[in-house]
PDB file of N, CA and C in Angstrom:
ATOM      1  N   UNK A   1     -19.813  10.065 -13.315  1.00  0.00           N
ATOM      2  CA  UNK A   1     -19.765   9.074 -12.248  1.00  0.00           C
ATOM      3  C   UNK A   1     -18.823   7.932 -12.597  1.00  0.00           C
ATOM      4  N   UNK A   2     -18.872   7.922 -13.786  1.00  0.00           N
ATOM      5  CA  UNK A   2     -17.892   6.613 -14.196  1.00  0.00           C
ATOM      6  C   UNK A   2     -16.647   7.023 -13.988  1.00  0.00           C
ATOM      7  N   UNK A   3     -16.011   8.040 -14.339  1.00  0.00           N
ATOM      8  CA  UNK A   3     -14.395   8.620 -14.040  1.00  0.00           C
ATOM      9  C   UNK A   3     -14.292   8.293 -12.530  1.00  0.00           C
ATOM     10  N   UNK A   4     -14.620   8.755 -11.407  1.00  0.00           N
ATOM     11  CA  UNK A   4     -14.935   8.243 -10.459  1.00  0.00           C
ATOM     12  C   UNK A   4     -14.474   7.296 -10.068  1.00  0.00           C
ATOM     13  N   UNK A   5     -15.639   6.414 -10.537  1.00  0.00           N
ATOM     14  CA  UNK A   5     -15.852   5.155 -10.077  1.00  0.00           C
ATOM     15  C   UNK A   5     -14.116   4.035 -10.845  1.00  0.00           C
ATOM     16  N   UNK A   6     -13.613   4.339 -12.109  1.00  0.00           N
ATOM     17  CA  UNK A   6     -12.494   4.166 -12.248  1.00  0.00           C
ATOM     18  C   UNK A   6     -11.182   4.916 -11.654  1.00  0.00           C
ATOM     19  N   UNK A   7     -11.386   5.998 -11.945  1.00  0.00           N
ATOM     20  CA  UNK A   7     -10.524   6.603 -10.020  1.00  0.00           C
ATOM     21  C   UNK A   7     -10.291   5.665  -9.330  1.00  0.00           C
ATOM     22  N   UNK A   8     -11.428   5.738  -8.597  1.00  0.00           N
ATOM     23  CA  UNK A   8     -11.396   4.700  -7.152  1.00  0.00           C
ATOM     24  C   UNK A   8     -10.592   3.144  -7.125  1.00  0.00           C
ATOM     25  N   UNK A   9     -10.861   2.768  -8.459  1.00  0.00           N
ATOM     26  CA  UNK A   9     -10.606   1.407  -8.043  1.00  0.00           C
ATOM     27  C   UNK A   9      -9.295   1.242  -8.878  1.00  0.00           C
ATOM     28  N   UNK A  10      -8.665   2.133  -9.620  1.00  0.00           N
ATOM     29  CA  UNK A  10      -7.362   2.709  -9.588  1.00  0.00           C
ATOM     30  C   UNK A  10      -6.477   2.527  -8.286  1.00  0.00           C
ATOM     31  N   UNK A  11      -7.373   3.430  -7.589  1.00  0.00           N
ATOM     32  CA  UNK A  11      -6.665   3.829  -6.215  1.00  0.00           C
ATOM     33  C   UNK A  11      -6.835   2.895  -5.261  1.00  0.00           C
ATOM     34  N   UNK A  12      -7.563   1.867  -5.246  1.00  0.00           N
ATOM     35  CA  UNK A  12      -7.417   0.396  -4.643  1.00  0.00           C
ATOM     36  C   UNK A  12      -6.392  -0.434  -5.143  1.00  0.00           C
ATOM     37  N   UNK A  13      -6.129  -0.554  -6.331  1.00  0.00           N
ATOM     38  CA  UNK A  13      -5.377  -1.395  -7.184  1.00  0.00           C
ATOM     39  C   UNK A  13      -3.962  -0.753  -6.312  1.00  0.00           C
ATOM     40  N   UNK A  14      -3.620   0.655  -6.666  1.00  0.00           N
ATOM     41  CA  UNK A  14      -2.341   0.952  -6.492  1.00  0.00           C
ATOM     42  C   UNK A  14      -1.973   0.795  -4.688  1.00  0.00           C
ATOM     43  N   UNK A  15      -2.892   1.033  -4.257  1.00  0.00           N
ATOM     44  CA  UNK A  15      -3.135   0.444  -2.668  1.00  0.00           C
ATOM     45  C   UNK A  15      -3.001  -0.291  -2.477  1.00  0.00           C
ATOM     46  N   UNK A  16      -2.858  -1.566  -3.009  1.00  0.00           N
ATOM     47  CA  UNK A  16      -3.068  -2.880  -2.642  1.00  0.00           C
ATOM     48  C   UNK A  16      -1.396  -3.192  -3.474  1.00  0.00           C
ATOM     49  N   UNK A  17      -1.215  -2.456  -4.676  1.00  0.00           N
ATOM     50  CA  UNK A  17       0.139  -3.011  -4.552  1.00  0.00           C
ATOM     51  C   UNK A  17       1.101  -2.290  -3.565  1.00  0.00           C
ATOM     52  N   UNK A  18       0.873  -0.977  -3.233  1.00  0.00           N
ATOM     53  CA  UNK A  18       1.979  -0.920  -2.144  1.00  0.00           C
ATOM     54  C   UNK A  18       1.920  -1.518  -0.944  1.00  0.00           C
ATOM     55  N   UNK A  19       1.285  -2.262  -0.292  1.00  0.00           N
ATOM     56  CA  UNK A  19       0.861  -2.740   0.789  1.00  0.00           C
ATOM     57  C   UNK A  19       1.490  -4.435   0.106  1.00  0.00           C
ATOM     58  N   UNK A  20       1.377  -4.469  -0.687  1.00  0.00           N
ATOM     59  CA  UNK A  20       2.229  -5.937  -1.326  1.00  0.00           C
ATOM     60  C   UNK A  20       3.508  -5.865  -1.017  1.00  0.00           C
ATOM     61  N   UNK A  21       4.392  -4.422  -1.546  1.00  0.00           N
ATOM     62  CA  UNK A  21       5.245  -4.387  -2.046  1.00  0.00           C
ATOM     63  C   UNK A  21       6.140  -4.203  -0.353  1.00  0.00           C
ATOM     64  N   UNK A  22       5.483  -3.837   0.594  1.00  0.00           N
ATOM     65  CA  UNK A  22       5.668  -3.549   1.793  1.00  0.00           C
ATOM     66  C   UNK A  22       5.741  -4.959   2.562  1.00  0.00           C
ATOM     67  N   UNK A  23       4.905  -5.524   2.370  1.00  0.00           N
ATOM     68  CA  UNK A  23       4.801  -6.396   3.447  1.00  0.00           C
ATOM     69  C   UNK A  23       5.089  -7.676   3.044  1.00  0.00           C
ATOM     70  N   UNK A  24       5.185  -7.888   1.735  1.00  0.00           N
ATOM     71  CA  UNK A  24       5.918  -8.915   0.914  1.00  0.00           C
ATOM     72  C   UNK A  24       4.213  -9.295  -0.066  1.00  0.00           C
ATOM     73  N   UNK A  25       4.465 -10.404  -0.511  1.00  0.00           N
ATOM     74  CA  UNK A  25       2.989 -11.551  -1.401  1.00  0.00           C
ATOM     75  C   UNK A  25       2.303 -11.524  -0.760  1.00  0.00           C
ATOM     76  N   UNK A  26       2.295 -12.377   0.309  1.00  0.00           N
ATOM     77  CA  UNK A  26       1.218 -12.523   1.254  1.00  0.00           C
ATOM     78  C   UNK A  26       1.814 -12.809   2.464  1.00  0.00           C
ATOM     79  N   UNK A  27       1.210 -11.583   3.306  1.00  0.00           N
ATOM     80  CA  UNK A  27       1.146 -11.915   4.817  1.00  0.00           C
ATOM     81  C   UNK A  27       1.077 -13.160   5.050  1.00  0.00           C
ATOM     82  N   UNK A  28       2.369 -13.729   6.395  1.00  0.00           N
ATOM     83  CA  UNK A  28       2.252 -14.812   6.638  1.00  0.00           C
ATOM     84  C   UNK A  28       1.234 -15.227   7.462  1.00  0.00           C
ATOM     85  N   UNK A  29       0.395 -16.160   8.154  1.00  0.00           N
ATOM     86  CA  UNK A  29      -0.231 -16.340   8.902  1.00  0.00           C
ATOM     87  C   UNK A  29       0.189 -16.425  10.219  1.00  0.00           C
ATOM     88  N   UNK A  30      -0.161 -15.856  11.303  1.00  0.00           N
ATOM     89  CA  UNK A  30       0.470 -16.094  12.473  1.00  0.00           C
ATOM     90  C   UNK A  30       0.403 -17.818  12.644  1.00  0.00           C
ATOM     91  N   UNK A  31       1.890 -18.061  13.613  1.00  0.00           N
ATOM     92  CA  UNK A  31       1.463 -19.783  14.058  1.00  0.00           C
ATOM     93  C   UNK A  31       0.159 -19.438  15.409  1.00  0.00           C
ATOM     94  N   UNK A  32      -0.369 -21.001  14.825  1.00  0.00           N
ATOM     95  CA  UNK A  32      -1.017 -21.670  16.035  1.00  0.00           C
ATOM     96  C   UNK A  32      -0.517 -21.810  17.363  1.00  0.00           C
ATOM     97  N   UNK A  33      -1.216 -21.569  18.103  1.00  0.00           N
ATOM     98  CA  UNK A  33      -0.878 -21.744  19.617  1.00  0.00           C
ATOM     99  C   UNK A  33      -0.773 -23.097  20.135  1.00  0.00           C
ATOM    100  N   UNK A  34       0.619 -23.568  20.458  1.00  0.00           N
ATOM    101  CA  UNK A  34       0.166 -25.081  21.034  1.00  0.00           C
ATOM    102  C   UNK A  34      -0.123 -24.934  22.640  1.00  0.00           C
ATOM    103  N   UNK A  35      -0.861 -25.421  22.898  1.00  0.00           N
ATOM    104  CA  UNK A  35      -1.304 -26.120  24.669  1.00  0.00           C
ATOM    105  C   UNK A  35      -0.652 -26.619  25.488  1.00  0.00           C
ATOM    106  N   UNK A  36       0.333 -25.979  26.316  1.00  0.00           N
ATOM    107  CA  UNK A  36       1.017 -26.519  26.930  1.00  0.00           C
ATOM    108  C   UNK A  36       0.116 -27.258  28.125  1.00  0.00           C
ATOM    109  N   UNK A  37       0.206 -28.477  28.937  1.00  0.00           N
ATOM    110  CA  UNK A  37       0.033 -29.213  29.908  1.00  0.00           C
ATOM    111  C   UNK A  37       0.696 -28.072  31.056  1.00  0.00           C
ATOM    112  N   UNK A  38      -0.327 -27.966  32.180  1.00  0.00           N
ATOM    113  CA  UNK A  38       0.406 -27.556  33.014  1.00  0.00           C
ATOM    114  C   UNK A  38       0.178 -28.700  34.498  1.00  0.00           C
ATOM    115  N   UNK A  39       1.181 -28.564  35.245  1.00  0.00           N
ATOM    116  CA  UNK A  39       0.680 -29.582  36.463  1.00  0.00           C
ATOM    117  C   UNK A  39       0.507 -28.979  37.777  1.00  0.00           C
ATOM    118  N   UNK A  40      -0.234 -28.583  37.880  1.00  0.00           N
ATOM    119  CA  UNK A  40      -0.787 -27.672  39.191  1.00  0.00           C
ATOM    120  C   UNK A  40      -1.595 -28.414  40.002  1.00  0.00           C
ATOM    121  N   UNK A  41      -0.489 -28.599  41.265  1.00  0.00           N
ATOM    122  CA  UNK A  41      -1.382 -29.154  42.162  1.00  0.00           C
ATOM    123  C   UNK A  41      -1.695 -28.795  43.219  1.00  0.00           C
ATOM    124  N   UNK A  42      -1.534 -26.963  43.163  1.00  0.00           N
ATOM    125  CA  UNK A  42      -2.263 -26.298  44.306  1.00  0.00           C
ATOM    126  C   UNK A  42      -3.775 -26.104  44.585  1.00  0.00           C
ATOM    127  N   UNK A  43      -3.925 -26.002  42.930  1.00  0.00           N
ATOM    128  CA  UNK A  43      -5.588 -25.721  42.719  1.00  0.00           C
ATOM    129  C   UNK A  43      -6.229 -26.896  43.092  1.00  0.00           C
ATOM    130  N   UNK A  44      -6.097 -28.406  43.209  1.00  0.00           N
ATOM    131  CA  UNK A  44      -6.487 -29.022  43.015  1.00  0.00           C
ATOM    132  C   UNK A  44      -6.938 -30.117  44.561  1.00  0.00           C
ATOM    133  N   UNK A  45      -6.442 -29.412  45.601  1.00  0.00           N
ATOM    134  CA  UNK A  45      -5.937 -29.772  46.723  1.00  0.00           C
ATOM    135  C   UNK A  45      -6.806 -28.908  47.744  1.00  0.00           C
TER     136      UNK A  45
END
């Protein structure tokens, strides 16, 4: 069970660096959404 269980997390390790090596260090964060003001004065009428 132990071979295994070092297997596995082998195969996370090497997973996790190609997914590094792909997508760069770290994924950037998407930007924030700013709020645009809108002026609608059909709805309002």
């Amino acid at each position: 069970m132990d071979y295994i269980d070092t297997l596995l997390e082998k195969l996370k390790e090497w997973a996790r660096k190609i997914v590094e090596a792909l997508l760069g260090d770290e994924a950037e964060p998407e930007p924030e959404l700013i709020p645009i003001p809108v002026n609608d004065q059909r709805r309002r009428r």
